[in-house]
N, C-alpha and C. Protein backbone atom coordinates (compact mmCIF):
# COMPACT_ATOMS: atom_id res chain seq x y z
N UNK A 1 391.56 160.73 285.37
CA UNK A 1 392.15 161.81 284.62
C UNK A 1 392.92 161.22 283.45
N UNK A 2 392.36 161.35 282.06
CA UNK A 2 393.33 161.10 281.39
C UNK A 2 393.98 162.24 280.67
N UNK A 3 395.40 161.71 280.92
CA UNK A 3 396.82 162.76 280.39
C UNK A 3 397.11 162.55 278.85
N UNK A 4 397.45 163.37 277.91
CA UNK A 4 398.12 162.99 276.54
C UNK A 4 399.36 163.00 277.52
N UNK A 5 400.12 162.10 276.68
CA UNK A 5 401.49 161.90 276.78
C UNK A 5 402.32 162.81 276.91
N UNK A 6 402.37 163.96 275.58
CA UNK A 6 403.48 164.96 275.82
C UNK A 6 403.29 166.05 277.01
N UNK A 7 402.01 166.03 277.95
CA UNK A 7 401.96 167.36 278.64
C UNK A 7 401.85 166.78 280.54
N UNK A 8 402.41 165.64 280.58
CA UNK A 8 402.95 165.15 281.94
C UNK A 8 404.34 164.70 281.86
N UNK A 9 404.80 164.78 282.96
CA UNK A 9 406.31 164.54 283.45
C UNK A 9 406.29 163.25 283.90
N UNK A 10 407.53 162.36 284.49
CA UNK A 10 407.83 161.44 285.20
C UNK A 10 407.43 161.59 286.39
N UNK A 11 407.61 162.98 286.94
CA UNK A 11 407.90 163.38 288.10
C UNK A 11 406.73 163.39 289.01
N UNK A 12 405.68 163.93 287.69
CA UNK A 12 404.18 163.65 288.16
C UNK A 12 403.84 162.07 288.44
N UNK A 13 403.87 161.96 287.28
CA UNK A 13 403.29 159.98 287.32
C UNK A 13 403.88 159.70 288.54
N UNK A 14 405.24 159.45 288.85
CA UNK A 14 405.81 159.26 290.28
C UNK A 14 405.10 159.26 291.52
N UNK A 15 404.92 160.72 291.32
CA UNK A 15 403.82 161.26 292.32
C UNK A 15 402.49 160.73 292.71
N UNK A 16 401.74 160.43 291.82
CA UNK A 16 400.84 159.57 291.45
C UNK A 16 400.65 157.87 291.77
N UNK A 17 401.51 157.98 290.94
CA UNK A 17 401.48 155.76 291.45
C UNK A 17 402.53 155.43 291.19
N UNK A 18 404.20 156.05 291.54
CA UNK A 18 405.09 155.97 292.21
C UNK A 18 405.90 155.24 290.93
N UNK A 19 406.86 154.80 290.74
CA UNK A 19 408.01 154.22 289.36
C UNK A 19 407.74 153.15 289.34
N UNK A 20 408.07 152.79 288.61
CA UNK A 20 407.62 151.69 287.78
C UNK A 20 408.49 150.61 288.50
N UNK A 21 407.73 149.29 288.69
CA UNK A 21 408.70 148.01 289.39
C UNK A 21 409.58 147.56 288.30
N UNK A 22 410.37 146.98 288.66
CA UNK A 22 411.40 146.59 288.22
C UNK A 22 411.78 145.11 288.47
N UNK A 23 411.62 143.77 287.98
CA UNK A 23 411.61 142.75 288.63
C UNK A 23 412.80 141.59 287.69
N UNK A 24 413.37 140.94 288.34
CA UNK A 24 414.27 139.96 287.07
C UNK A 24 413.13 139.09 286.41
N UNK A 25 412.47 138.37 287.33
CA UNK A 25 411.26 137.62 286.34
C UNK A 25 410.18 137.70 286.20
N UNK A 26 409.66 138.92 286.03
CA UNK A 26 407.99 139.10 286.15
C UNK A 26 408.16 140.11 285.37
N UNK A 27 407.45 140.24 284.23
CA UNK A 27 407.25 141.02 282.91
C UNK A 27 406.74 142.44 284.13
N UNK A 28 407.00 143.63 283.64
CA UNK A 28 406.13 145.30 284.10
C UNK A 28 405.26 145.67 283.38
N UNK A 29 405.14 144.89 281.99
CA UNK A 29 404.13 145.49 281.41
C UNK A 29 402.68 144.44 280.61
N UNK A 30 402.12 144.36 280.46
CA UNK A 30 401.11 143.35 279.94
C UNK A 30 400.97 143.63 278.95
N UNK A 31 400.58 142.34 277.89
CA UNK A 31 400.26 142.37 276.64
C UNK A 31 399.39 143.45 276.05
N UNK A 32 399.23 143.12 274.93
CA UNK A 32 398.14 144.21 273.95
C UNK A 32 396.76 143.98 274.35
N UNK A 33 395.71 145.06 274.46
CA UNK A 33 394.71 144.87 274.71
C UNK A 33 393.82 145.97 273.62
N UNK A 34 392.30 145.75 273.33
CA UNK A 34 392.13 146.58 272.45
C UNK A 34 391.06 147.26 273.66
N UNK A 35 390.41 148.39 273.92
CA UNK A 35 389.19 149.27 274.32
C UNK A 35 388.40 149.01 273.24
N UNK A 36 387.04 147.69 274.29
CA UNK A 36 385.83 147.96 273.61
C UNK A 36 385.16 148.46 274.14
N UNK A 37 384.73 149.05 275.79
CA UNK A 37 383.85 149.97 276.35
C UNK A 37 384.64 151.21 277.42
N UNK A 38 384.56 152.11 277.17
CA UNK A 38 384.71 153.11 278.59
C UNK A 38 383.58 153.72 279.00
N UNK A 39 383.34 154.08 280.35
CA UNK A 39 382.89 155.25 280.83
C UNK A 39 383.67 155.72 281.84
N UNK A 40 383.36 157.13 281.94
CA UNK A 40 383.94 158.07 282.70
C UNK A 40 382.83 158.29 284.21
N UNK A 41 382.75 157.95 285.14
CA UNK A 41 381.53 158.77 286.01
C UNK A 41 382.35 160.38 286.78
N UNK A 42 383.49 160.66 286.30
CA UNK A 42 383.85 161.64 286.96
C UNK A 42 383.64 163.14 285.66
N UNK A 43 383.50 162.77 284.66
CA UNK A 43 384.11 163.68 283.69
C UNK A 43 383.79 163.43 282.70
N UNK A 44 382.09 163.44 281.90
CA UNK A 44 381.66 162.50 280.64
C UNK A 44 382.53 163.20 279.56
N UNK A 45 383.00 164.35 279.86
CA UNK A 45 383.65 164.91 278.33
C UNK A 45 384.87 164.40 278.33
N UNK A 46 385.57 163.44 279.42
CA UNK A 46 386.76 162.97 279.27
C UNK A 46 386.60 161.69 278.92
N UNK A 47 386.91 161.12 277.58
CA UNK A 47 386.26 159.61 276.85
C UNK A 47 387.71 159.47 276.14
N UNK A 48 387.38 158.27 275.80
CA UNK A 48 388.63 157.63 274.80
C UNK A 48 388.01 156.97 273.57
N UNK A 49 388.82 156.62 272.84
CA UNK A 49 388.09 156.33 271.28
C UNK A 49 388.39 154.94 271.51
N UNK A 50 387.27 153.93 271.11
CA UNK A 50 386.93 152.24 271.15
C UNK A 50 387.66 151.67 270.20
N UNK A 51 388.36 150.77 270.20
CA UNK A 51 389.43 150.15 269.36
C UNK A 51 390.58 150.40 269.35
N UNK A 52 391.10 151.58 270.99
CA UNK A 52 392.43 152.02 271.01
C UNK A 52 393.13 150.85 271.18
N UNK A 53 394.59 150.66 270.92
CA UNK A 53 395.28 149.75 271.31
C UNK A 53 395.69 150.21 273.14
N UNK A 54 396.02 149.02 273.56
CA UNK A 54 396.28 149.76 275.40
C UNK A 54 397.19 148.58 275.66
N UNK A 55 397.68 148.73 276.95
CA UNK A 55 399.28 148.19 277.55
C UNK A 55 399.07 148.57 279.01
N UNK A 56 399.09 147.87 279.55
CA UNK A 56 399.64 148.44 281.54
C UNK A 56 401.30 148.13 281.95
N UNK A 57 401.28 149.18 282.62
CA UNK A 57 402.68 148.74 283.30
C UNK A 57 402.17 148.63 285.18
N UNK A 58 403.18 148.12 285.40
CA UNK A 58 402.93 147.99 286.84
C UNK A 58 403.97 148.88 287.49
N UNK A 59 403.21 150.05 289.00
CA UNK A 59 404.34 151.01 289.48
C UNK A 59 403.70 150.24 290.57
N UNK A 60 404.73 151.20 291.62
CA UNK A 60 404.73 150.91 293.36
C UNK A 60 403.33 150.94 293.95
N UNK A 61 402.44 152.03 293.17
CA UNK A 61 401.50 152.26 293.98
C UNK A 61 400.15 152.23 292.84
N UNK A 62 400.09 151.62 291.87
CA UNK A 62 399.33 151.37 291.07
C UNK A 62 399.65 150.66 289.50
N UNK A 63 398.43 150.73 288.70
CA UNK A 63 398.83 150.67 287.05
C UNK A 63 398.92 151.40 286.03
N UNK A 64 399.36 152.03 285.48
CA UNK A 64 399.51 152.83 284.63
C UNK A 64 398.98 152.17 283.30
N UNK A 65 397.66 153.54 282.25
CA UNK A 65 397.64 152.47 281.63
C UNK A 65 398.21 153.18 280.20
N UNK A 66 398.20 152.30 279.17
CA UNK A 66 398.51 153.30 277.48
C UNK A 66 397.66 153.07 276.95
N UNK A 67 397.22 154.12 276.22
CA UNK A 67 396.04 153.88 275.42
C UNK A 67 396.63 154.72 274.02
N UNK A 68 397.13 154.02 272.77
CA UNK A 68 397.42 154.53 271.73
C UNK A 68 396.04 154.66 270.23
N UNK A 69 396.02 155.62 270.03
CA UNK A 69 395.09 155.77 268.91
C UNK A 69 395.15 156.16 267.82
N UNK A 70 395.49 155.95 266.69
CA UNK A 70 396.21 156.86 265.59
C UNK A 70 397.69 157.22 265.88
N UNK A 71 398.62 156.52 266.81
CA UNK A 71 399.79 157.09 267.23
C UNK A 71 399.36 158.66 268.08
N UNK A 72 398.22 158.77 268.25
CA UNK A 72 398.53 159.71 269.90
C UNK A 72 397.83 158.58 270.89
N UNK A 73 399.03 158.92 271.99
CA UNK A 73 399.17 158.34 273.02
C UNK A 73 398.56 159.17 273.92
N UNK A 74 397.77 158.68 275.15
CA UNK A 74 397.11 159.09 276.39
C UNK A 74 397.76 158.06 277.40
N UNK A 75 397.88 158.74 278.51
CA UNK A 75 398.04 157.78 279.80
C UNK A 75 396.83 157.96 280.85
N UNK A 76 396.52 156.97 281.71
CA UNK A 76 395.59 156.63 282.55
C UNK A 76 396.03 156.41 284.14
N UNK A 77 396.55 157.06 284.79
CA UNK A 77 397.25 156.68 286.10
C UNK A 77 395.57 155.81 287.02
N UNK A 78 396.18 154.48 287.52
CA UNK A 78 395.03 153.97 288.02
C UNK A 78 395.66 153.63 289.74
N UNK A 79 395.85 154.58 290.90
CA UNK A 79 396.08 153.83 291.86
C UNK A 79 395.42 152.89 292.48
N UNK A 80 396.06 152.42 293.27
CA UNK A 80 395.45 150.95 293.83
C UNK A 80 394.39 150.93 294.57
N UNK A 81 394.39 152.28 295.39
CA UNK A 81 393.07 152.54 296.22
C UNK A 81 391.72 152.60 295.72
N UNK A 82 392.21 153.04 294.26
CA UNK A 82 390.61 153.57 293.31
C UNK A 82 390.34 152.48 292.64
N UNK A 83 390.88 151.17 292.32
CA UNK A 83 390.57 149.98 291.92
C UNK A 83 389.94 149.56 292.48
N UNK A 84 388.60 149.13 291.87
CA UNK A 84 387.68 148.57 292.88
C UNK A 84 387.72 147.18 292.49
N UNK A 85 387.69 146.67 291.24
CA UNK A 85 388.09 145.04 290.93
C UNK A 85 388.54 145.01 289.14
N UNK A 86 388.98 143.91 289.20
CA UNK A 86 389.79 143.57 287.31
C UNK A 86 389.50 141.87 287.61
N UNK A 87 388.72 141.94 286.33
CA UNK A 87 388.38 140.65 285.99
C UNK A 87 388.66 139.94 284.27
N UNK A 88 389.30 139.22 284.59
CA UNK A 88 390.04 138.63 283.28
C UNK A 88 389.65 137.07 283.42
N UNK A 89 388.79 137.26 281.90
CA UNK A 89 388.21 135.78 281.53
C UNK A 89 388.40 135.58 280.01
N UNK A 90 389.10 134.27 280.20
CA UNK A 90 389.25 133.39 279.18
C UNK A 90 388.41 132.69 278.24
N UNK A 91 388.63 133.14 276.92
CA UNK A 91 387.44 133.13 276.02
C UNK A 91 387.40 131.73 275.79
N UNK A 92 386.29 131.41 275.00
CA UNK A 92 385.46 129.52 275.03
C UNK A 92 386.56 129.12 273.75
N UNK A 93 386.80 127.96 274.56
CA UNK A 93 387.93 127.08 273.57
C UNK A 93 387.05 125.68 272.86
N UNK A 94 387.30 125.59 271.54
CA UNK A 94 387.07 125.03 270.81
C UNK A 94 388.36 123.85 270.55
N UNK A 95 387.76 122.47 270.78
CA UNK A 95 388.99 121.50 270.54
C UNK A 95 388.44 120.34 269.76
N UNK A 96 388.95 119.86 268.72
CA UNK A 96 388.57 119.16 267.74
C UNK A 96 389.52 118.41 266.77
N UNK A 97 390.42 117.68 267.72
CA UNK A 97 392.20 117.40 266.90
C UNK A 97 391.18 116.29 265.68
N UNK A 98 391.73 115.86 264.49
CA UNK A 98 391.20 115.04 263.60
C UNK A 98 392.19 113.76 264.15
N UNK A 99 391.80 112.98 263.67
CA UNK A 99 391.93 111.53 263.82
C UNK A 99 393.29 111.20 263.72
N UNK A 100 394.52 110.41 264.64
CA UNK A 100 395.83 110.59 264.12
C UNK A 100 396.38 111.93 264.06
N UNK A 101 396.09 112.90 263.89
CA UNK A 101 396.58 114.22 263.64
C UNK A 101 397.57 114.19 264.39
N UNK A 102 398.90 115.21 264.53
CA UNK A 102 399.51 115.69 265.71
C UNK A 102 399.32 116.23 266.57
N UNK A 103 398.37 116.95 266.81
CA UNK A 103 397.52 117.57 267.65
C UNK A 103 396.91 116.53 268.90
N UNK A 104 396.22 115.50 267.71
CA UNK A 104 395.25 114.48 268.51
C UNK A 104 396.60 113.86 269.42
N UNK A 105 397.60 113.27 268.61
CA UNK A 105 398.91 112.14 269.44
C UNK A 105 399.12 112.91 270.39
N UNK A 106 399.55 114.19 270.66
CA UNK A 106 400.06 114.98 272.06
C UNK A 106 398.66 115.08 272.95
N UNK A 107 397.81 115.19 272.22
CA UNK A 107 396.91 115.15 273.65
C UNK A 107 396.61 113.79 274.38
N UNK A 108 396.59 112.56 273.46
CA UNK A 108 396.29 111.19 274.06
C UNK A 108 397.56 111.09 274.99
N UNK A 109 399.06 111.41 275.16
CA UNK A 109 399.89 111.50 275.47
C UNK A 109 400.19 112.02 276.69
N UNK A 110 398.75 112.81 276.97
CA UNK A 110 398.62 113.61 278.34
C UNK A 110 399.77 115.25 277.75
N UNK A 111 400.17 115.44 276.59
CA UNK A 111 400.57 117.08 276.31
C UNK A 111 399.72 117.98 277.00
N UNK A 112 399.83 119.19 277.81
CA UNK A 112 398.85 120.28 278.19
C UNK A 112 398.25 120.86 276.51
N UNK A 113 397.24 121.47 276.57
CA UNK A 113 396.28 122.08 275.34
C UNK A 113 397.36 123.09 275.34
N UNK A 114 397.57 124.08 276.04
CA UNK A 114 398.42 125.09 275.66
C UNK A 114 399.40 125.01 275.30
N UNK A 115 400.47 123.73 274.88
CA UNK A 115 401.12 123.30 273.97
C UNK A 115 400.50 122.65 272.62
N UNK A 116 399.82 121.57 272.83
CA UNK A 116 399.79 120.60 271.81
C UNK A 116 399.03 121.87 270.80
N UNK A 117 398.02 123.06 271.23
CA UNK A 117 397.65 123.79 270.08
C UNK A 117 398.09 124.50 269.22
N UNK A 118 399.72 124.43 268.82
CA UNK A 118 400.63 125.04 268.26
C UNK A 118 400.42 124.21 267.11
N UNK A 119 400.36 122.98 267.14
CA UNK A 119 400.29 121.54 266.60
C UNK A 119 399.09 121.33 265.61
N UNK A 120 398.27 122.20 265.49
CA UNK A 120 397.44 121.83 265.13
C UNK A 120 397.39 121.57 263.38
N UNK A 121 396.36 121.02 262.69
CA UNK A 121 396.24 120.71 261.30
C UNK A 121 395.44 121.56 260.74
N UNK A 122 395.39 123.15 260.16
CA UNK A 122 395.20 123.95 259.80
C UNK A 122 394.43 124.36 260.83
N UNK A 123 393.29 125.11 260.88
CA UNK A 123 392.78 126.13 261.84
C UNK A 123 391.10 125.07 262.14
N UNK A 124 391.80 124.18 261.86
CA UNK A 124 390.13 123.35 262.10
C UNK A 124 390.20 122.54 263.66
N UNK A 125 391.08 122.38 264.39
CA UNK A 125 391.29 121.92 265.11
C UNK A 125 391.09 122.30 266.62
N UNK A 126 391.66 123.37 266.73
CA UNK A 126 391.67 124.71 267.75
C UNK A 126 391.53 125.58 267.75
N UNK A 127 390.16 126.51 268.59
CA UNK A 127 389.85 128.02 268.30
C UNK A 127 389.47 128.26 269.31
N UNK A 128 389.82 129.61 269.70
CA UNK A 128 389.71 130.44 270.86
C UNK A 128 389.18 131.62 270.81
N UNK A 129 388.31 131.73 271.62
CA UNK A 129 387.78 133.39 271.43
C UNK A 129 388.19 134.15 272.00
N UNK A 130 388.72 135.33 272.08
CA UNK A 130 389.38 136.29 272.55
C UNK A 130 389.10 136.59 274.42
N UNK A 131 390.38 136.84 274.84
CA UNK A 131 390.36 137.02 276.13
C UNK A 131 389.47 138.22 276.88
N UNK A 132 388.76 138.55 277.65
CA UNK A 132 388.04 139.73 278.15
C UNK A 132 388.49 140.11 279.37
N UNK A 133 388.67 141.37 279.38
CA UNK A 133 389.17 142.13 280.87
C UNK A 133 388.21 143.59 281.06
N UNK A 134 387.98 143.34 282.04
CA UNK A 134 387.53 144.20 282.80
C UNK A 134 387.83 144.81 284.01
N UNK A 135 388.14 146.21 284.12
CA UNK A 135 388.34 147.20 285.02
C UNK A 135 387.26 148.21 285.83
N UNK A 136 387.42 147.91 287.04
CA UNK A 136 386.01 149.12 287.12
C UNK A 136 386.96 149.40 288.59
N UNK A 137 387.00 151.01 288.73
CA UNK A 137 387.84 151.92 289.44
C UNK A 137 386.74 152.62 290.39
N UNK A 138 387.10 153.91 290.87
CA UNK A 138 385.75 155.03 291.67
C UNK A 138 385.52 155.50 290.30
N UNK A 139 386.55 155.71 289.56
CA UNK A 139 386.20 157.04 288.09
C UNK A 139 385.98 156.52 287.15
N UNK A 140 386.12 155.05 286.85
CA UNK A 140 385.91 154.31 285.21
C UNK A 140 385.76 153.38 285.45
N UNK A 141 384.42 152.51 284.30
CA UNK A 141 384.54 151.14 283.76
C UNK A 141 385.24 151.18 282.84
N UNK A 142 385.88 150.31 282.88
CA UNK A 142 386.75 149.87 280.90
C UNK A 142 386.49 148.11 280.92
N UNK A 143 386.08 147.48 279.68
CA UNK A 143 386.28 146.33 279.22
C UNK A 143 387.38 146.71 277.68
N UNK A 144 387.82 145.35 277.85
CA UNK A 144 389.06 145.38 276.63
C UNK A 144 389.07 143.94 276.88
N UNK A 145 389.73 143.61 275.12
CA UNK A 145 389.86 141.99 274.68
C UNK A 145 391.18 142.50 274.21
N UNK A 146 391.74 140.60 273.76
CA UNK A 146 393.02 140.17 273.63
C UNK A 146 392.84 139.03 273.41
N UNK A 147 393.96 138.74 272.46
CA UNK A 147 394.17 137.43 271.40
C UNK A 147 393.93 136.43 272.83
N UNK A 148 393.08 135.58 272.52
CA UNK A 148 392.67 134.11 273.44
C UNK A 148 394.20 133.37 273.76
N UNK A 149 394.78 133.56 272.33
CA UNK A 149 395.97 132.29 272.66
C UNK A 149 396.81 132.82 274.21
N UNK A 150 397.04 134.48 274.66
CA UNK A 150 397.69 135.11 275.18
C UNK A 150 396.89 135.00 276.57
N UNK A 151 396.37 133.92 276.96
CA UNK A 151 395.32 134.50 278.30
C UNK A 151 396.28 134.28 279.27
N UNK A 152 397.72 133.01 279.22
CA UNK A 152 397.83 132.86 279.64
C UNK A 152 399.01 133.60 280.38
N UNK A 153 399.52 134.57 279.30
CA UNK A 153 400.69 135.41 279.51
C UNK A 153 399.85 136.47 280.09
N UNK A 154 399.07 136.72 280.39
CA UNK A 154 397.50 137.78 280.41
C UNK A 154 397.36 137.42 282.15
N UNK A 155 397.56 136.16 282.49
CA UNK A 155 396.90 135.87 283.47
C UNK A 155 398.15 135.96 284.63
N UNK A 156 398.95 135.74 284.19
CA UNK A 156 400.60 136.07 284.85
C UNK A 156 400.67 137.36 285.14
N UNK A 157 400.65 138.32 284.56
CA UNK A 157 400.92 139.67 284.55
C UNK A 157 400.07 139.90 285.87
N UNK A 158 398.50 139.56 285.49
CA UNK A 158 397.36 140.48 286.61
C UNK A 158 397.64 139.88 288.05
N UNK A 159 397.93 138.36 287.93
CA UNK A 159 398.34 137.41 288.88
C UNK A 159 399.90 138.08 290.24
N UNK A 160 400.44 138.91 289.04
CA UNK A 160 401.76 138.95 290.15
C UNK A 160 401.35 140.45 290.51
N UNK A 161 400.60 141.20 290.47
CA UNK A 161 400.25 142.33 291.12
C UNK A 161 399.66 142.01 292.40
N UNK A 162 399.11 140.94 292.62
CA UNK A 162 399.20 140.49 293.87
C UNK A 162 398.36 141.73 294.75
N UNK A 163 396.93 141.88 294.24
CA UNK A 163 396.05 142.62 294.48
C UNK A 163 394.91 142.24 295.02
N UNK A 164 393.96 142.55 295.94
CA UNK A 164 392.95 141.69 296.27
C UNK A 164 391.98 141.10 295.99
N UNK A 165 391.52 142.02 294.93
CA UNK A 165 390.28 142.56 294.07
C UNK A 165 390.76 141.73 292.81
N UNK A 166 391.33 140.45 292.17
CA UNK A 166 391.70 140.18 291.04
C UNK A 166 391.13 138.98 291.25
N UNK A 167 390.00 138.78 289.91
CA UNK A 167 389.10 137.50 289.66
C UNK A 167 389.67 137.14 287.90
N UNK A 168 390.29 135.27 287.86
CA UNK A 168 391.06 135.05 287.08
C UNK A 168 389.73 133.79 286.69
N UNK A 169 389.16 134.33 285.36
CA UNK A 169 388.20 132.85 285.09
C UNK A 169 389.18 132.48 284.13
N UNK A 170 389.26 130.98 284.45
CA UNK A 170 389.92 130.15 283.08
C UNK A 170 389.38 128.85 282.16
């Protein structure tokens, strides 16, 4: 079921997949993601437009998702029961430090890549292809991408939902 924003309550969502967690160190909400595929199998006239921007938060009893488009907002209540699996894979990394570079010294150094690529000597060095996620529920497939550099803040988020059904390629 997807809701526009202004014509549900708290009280509902609540109802639904319960308030939102609340944690001192574990982010509630996940990075930016864009919609490159939906389907609906419950409701083909209920669709979303491809290139929305989207966000999850994490509640008691599911994910909630945002899907912004033009500044109107839709929500997606996804409980946990109707999740059938979410798969988040890390796009193909390209590594190529030049000779001496700073890039190259932190990696001979034993630096992790997900540091030393901050480092790099213009954009020739390190490239990443965008992160891919996939959702498939009883009522929807969705795939959606996200900046590569972010897989790893990407992979934290899906990681502490601590769900059964969560396949992390890296």
């Amino acid at each position: 079921m997807i809701i526009p924003k202004h014509t549900i309550s708290d009280t509902r969502l609540t109802q639904l997949i319960g308030n939102p967690l609340k944690h001192k160190l574990t982010p509630i909400g996940s990075g930016a993601f864009i919609l490159k595929s939906f389907s609906n199998s419950s409701n083909n006239n209920d669709t979303l437009n491809i290139n929305s921007r989207c966000n999850f938060e994490k509640r008691e009893k599911g994910l909630l998702l945002y899907i912004n488009y033009k500044n109107n907002l839709s929500l997606i209540p996804l409980p946990i029961d109707e999740i059938i699996n979410i798969t988040l894979k890390k796009g193909e990394e390209k590594i190529n430090p030049r000779f001496l570079s700073f890039m190259w010294i932190l990696l001979k150094i034993g630096v992790p890549i997900s540091f030393a690529r901050y480092f790099e000597y213009r954009s020739l060095e390190y490239s990443i292809k965008p992160t891919e996620l996939s959702i498939s529920t009883k009522k929807y497939n969705m795939t959606f991408i996200s900046n590569g550099y972010k897989f790893e803040e990407q992979a934290q988020f899906f990681k502490s939902l601590k769900y059964r059904n969560i396949l992390i390629h890296s």
